[in-house]
Protein backbone atom coordinates (compact mmCIF):
# COMPACT_ATOMS: atom_id res chain seq x y z
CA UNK A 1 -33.15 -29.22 38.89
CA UNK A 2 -35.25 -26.23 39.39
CA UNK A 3 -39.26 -26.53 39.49
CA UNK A 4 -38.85 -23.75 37.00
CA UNK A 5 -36.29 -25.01 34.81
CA UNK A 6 -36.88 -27.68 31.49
CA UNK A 7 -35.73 -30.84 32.03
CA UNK A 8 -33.06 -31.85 29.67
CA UNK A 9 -35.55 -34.11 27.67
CA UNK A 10 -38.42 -31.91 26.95
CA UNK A 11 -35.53 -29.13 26.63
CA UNK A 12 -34.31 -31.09 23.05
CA UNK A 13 -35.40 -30.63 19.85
CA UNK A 14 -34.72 -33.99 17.62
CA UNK A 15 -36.47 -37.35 18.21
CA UNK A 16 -38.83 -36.49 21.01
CA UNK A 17 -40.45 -40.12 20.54
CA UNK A 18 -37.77 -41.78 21.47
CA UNK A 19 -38.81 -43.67 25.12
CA UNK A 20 -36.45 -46.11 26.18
CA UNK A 21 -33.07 -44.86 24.98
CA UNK A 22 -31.92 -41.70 23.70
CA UNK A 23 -28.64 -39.09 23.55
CA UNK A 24 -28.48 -35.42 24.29
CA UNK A 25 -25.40 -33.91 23.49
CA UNK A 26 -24.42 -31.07 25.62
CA UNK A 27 -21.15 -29.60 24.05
CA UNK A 28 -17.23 -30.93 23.55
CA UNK A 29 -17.76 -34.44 24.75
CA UNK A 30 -20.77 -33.81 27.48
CA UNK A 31 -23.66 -35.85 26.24
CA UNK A 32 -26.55 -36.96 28.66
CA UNK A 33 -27.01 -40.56 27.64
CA UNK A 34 -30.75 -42.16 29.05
CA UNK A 35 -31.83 -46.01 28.72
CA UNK A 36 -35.01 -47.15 30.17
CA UNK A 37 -34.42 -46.20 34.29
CA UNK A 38 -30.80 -45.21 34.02
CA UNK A 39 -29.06 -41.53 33.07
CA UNK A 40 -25.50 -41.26 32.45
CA UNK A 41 -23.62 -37.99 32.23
CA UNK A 42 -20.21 -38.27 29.88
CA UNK A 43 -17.28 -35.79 29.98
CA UNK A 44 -19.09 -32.97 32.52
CA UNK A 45 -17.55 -29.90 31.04
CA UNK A 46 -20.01 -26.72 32.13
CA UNK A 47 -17.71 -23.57 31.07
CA UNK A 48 -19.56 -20.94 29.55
CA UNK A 49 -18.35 -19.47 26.63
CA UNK A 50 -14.93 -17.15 26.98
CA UNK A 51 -13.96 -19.49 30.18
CA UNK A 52 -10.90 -20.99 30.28
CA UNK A 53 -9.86 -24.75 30.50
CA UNK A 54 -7.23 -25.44 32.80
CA UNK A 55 -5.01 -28.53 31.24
CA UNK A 56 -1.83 -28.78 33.79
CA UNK A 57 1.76 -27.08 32.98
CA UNK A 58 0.45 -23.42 32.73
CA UNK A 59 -1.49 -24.34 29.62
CA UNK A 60 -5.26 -23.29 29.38
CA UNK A 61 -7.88 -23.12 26.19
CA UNK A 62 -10.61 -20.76 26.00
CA UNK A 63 -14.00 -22.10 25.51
CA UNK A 64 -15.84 -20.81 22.30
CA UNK A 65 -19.30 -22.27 22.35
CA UNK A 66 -21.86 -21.85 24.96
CA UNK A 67 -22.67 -25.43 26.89
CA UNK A 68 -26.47 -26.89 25.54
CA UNK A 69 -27.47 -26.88 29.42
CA UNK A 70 -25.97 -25.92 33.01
CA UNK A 71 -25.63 -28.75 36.23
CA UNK A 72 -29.07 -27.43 37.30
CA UNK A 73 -31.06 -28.41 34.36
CA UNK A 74 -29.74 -31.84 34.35
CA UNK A 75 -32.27 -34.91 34.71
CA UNK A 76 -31.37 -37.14 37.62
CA UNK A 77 -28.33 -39.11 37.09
CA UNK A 78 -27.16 -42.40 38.23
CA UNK A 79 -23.49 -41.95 37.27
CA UNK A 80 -20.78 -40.23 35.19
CA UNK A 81 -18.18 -41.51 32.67
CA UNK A 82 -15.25 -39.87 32.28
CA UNK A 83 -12.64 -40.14 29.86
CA UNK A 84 -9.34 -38.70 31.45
CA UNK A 85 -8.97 -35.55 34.01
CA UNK A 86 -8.74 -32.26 31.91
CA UNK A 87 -10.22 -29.30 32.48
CA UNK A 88 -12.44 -29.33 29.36
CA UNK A 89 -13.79 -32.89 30.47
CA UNK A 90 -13.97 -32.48 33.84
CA UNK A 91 -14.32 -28.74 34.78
CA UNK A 92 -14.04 -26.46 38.12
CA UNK A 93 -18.07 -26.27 37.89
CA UNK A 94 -18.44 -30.18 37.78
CA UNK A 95 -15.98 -30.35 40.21
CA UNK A 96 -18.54 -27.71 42.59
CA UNK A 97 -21.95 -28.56 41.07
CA UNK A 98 -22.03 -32.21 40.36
CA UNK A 99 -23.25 -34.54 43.52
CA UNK A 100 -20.21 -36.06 45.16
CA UNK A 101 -22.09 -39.23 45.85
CA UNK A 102 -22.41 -39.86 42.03
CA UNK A 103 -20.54 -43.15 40.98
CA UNK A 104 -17.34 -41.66 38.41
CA UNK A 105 -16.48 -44.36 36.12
CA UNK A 106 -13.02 -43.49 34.78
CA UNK A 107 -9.01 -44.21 34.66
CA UNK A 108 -7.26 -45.07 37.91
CA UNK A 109 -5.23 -41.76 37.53
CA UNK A 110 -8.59 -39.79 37.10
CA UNK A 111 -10.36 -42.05 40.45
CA UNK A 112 -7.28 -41.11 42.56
CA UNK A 113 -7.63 -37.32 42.06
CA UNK A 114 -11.33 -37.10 42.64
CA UNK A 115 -11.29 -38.84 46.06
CA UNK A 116 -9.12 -36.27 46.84
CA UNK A 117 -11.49 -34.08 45.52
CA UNK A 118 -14.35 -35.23 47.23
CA UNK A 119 -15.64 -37.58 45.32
CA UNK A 120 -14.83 -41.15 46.78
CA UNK A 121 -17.17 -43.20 44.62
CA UNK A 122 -14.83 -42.41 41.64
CA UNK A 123 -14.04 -46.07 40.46
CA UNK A 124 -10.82 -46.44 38.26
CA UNK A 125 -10.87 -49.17 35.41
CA UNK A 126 -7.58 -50.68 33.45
CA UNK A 127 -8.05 -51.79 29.93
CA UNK A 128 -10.96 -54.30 29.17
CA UNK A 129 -11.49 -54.26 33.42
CA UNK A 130 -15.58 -53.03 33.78
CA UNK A 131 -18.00 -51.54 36.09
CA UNK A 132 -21.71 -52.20 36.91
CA UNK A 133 -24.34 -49.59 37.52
CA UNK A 134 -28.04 -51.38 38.57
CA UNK A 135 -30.88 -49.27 38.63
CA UNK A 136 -34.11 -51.25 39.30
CA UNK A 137 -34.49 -53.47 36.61
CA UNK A 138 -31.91 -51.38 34.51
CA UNK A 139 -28.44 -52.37 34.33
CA UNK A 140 -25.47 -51.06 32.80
CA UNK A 141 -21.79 -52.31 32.51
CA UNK A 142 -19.22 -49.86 31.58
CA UNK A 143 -16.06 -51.54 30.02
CA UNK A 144 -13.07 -49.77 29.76
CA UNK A 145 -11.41 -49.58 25.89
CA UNK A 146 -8.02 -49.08 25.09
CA UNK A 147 -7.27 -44.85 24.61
CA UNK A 148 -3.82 -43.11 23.67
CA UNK A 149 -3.75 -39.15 24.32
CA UNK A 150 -0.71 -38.53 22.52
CA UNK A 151 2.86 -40.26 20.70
CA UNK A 152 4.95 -42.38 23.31
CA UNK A 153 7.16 -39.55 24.48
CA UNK A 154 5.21 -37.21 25.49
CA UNK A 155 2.34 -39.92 26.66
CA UNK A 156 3.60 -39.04 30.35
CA UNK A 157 2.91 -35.06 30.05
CA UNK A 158 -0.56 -35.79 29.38
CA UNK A 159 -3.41 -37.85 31.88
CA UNK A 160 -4.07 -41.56 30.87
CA UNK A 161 -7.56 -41.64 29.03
CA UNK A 162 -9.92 -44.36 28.26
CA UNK A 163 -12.35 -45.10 25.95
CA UNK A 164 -15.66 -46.59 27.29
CA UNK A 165 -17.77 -49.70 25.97
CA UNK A 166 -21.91 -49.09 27.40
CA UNK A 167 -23.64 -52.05 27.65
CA UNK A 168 -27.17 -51.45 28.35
CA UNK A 169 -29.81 -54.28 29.19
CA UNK A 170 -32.08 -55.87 32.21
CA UNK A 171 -30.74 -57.18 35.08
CA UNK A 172 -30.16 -60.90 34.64
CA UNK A 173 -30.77 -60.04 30.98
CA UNK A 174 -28.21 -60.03 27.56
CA UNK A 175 -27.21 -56.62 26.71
CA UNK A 176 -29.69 -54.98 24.42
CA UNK A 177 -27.83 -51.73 23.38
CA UNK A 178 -23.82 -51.01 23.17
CA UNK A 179 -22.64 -47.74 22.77
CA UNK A 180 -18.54 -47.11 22.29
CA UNK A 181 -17.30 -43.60 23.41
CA UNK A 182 -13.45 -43.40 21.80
CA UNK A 183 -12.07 -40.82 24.45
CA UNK A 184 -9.49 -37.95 23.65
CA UNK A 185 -7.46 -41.18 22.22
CA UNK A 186 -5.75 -40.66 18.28
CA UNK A 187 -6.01 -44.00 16.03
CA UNK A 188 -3.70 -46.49 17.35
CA UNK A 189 -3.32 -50.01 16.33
CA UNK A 190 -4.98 -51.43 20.19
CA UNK A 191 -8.31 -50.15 18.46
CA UNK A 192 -8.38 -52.60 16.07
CA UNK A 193 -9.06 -54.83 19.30
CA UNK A 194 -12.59 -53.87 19.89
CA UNK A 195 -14.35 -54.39 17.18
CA UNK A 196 -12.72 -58.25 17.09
CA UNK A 197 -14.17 -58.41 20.94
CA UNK A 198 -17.24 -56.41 20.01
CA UNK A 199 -18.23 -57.24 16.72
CA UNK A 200 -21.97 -55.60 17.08
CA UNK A 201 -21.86 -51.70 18.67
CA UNK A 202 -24.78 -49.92 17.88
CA UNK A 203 -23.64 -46.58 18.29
CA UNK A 204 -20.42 -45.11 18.51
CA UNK A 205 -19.88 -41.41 19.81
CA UNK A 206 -16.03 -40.49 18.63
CA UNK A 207 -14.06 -37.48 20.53
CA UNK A 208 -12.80 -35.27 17.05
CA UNK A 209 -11.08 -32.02 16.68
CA UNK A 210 -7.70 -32.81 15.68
CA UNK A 211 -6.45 -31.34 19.11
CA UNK A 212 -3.13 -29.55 18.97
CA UNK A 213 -0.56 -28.19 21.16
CA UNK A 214 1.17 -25.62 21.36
CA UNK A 215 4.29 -26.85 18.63
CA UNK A 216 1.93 -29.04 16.68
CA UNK A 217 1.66 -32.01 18.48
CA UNK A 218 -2.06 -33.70 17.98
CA UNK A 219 -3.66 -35.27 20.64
CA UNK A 220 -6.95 -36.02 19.73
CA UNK A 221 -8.11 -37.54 16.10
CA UNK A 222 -8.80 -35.82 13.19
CA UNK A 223 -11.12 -35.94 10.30
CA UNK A 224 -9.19 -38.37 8.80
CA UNK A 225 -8.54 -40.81 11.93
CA UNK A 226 -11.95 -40.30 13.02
CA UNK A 227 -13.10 -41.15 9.41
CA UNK A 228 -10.95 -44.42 9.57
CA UNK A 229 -12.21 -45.53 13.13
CA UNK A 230 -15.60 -44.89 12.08
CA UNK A 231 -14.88 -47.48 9.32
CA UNK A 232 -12.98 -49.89 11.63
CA UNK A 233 -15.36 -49.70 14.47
CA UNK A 234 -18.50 -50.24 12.04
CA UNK A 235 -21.21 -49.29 14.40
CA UNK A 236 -25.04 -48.65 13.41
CA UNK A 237 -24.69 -44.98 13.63
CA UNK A 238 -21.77 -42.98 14.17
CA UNK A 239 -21.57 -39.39 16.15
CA UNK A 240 -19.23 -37.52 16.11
CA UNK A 241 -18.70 -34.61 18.75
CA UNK A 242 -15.66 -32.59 20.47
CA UNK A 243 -14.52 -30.95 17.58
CA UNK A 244 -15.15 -26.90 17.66
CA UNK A 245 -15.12 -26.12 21.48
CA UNK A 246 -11.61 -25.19 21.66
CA UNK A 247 -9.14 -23.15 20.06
CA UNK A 248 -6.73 -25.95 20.30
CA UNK A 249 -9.02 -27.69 18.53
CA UNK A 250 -7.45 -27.75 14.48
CA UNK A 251 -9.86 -30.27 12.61
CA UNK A 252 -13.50 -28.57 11.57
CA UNK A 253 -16.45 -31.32 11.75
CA UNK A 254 -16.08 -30.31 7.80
CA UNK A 255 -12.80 -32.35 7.46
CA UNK A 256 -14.34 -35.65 8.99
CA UNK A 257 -17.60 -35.25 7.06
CA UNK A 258 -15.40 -34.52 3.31
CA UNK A 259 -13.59 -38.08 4.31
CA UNK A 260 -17.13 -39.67 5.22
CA UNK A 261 -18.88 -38.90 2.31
CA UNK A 262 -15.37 -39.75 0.60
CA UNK A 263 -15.69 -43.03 2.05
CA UNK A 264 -19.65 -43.96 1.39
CA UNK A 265 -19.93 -44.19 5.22
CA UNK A 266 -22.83 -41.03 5.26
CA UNK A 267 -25.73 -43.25 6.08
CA UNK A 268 -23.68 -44.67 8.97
CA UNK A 269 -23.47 -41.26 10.26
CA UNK A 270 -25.63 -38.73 12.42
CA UNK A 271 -24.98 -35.08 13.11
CA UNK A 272 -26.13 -33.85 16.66
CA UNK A 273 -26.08 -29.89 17.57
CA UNK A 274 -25.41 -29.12 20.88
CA UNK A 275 -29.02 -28.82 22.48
CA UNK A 276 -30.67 -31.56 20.45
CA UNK A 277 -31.47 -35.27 21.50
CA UNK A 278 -31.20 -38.54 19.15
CA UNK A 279 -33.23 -41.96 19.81
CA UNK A 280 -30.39 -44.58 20.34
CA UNK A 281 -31.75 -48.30 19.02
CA UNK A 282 -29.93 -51.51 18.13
CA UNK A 283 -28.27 -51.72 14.75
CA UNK A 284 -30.72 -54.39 13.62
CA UNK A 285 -34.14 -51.59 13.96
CA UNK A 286 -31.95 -48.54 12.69
């Protein structure tokens, strides 16, 4: 990061207090997530606005929105997590910007691409398998969750995705935060899973937008399934974000927030812009 650029931190607008943990959310599913020594980067997707995603058999996206911040005015990090290879998760930019000697915590399918892309700390996890990140006293285990991209025949036209589990704590210590990122995945019945494993998540960031292509298929959840995993996942707060990136993307943030409030789940909800930071705490001091 430039001498003469803001660091992402002081750069955010919401929640400026918070010290220990905290989430700035860059655009589509890019957040920059920050507990005590550690900095995790999520989903690097840099394009600027009028760009176009690249997402295999000839088909591409244009980007509508503007990304909160570019790689240079991102704060030291000590990994990435990444939910499947596609262009608007991981894009051309990350692919030239980001430092190859970052750890990439992602799916098999995703590791084996990015070694041969340079990157040969990508480490690929299968279901429930999990990953450790120690920095000083700082650690962090990333657990894979179960993730679904699309229906069962046309699963194998689209890259394997994952969701991820964060557990945040000291080393040698229990976990003291747990954050759930769902992925591009739609509501399938494995879901149900995690909150039986993990009963107590304390924030849950959920990949929306109601993704389409191009004959209607949807690929990523909707207002409505995000509204139901919201409920089934029953973290402290929920956030949602990829939902009005894209022009594949169908489902408005408006249709998930109608079926909150529709629900009585509001309270359980925050709304990030792209640009702004939120303090991330345990359930029990929200």
């Amino acid at each position: 990061m430039s001498a003469n650029e803001p660091s992402a931190f002081e750069s955010s607008h919401d929640d400026r207090a918070a010290a220990s943990a905290s989430l700035l959310f860059v655009g589509t599913a890019t957040t920059v997530i920050r507990y005590r020594a550690l900095t995790i980067l999520t989903d690097p997707n840099f394009l600027h606005q009028g760009q176009r995603a690249y997402l295999g058999y000839g088909l591409t996206a244009k980007r509508l929105t503007e990304p909160a911040l570019s790689v240079e005015q991102l704060p030291e990090l000590d990994g990435i997590v990444l939910s499947h290879l596609h262009g608007d998760h991981w894009d051309r930019t990350a692919r030239r910007k980001l430092d190859r000697d970052l750890p990439v915590i992602t799916t098999p399918h995703a590791a084996r691409r990015l070694h041969w892309h340079g990157f040969p700390r990508a480490a690929g996890l299968r279901t429930w398998g999990s990953h450790e990140l120690v920095r000083g006293s700082t650690r962090l285990t990333v657990t894979a969750m179960p993730g679904r991209h699309a229906p069962r025949p046309v699963r194998r036209l689209l890259p394997p995705v994952m969701g991820s589990l964060l557990e945040f704590g000291q080393v040698d210590g229990p976990t003291e935060l747990r954050v759930y990122i769902s992925g591009d995945t739609l509501l399938i019945e494995e879901l149900a899973e995690i909150p039986r494993r993990y009963p107590q998540i304390d924030a849950a960031l959920l990949h929306l937008g109601g993704t389409r292509l191009p004959g209607g298929l949807m690929v990523t959840m909707d207002g409505r399934q995000g509204a139901q995993l919201t409920e089934l996942i029953d973290a402290g707060v929920a956030v949602p974000i990829h939902y009005d990136d894209y022009r594949l993307f169908t489902s408005p943030l408006s249709h998930y927030r109608d079926e909150i409030e529709r629900r009585g789940l509001s309270d359980r909800v925050r709304y990030v812009a792209r640009g702004d930071q939120m303090g991330l705490r345990p359930r029990d001091r929200l």
